[in-house]
Protein backbone atom coordinates (compact mmCIF):
# COMPACT_ATOMS: atom_id res chain seq x y z
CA UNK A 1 167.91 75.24 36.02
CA UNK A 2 167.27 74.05 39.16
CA UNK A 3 170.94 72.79 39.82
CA UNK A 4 172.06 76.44 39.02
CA UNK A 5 169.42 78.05 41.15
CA UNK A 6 170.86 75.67 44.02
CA UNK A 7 174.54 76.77 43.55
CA UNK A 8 173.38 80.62 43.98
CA UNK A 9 172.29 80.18 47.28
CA UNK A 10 173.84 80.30 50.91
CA UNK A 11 175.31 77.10 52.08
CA UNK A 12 172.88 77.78 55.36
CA UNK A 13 169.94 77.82 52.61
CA UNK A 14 171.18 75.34 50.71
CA UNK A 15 170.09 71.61 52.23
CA UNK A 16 166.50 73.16 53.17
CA UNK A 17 165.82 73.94 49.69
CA UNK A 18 167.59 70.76 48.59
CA UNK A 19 165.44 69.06 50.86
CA UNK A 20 161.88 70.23 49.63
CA UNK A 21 161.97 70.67 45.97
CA UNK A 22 157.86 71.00 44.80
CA UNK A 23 156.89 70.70 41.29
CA UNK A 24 153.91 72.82 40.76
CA UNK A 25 151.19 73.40 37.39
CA UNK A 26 149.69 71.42 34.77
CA UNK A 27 153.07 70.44 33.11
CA UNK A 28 154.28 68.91 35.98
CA UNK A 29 151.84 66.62 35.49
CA UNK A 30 153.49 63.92 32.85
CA UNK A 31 154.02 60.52 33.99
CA UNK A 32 157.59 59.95 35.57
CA UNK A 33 158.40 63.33 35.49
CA UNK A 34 159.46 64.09 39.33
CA UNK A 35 161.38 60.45 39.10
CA UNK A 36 163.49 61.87 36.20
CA UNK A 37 164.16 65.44 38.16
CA UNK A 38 164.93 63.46 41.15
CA UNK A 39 167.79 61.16 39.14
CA UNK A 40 168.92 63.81 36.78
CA UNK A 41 169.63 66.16 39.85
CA UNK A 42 171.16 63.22 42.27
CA UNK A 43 173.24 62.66 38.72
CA UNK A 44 174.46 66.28 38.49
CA UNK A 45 175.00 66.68 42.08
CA UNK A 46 177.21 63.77 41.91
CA UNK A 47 179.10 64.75 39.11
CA UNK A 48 179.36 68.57 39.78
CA UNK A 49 179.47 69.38 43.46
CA UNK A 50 180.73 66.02 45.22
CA UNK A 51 183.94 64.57 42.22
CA UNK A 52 181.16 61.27 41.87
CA UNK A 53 180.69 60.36 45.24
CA UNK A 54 177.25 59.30 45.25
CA UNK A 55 177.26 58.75 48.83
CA UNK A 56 177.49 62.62 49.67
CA UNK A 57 174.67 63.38 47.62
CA UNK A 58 172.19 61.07 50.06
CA UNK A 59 173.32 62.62 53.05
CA UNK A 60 171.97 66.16 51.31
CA UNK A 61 168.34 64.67 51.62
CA UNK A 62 167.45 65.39 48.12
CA UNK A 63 163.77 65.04 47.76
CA UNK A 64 161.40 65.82 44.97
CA UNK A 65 158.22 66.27 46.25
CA UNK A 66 155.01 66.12 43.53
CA UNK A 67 151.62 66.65 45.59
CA UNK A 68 149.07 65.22 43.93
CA UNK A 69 146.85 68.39 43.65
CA UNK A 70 150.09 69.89 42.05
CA UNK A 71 148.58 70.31 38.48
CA UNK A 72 145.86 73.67 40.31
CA UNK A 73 148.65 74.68 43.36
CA UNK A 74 149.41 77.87 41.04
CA UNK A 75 145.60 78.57 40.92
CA UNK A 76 145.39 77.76 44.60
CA UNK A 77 148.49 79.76 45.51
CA UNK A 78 147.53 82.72 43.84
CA UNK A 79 143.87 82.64 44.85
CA UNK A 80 144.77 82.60 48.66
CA UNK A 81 147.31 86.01 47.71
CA UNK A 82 144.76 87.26 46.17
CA UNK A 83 142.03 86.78 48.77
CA UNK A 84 144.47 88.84 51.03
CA UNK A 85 145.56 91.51 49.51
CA UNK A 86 143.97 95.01 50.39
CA UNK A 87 141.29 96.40 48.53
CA UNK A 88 143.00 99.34 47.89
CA UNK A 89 145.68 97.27 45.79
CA UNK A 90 143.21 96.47 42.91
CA UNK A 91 142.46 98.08 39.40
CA UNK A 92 138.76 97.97 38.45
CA UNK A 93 137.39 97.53 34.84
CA UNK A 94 136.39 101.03 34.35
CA UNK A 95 139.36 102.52 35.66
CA UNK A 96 141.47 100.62 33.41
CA UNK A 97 139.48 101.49 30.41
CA UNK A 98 139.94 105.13 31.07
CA UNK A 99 144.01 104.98 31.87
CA UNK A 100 145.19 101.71 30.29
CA UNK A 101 148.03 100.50 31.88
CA UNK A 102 148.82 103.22 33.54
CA UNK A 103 146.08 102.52 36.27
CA UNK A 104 148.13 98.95 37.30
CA UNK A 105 151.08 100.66 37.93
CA UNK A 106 149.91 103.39 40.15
């Protein structure tokens, strides 16, 4: 998934993104996992975009990052939108008891 999500994007966009890949959550978590993204994805690269040449697919700078506070960055991510988002953008309890759903998508 990641390999096709690379492929849909501009060439200008492409060696950023290539270049700061983040796992994020809980499941990320598993011992070994960002070393097997990192090889499965210099594999495929090699393979499907440069005809094998290994070579090419160092000089794109591949690199799978995995912070180590990875496993709560969703929390922490959301927390900080959430801290910022106007006051006028949130659904209390009691108004969505008396319109359901309808009250989030006002």
């Amino acid at each position: 998934m990641i390999y096709d999500s690379l492929k849909k994007v501009e060439i200008d966009l492409f060696v950023p993104l290539v270049k700061n890949i983040v796992l994020t959550g809980g499941t990320t978590m598993f011992p070994g996992l960002s070393s097997r993204v990192d090889r499965e994805l210099r594999a495929i690269f090699t393979k499907e975009r440069y005809g094998g040449d290994a070579s090419r697919v160092a000089k794109t700078g591949l690199t799978v990052h995995d912070p180590p506070r990875r496993k709560h960055s969703v929390f922490i991510g959301a927390s900080f939108l959430a801290s910022r988002s106007p006051d006028d953008s949130w659904c209390s309890k009691a108004e969505y008891d008396e319109k359901g759903v309808k009250a989030i998508w006002r």
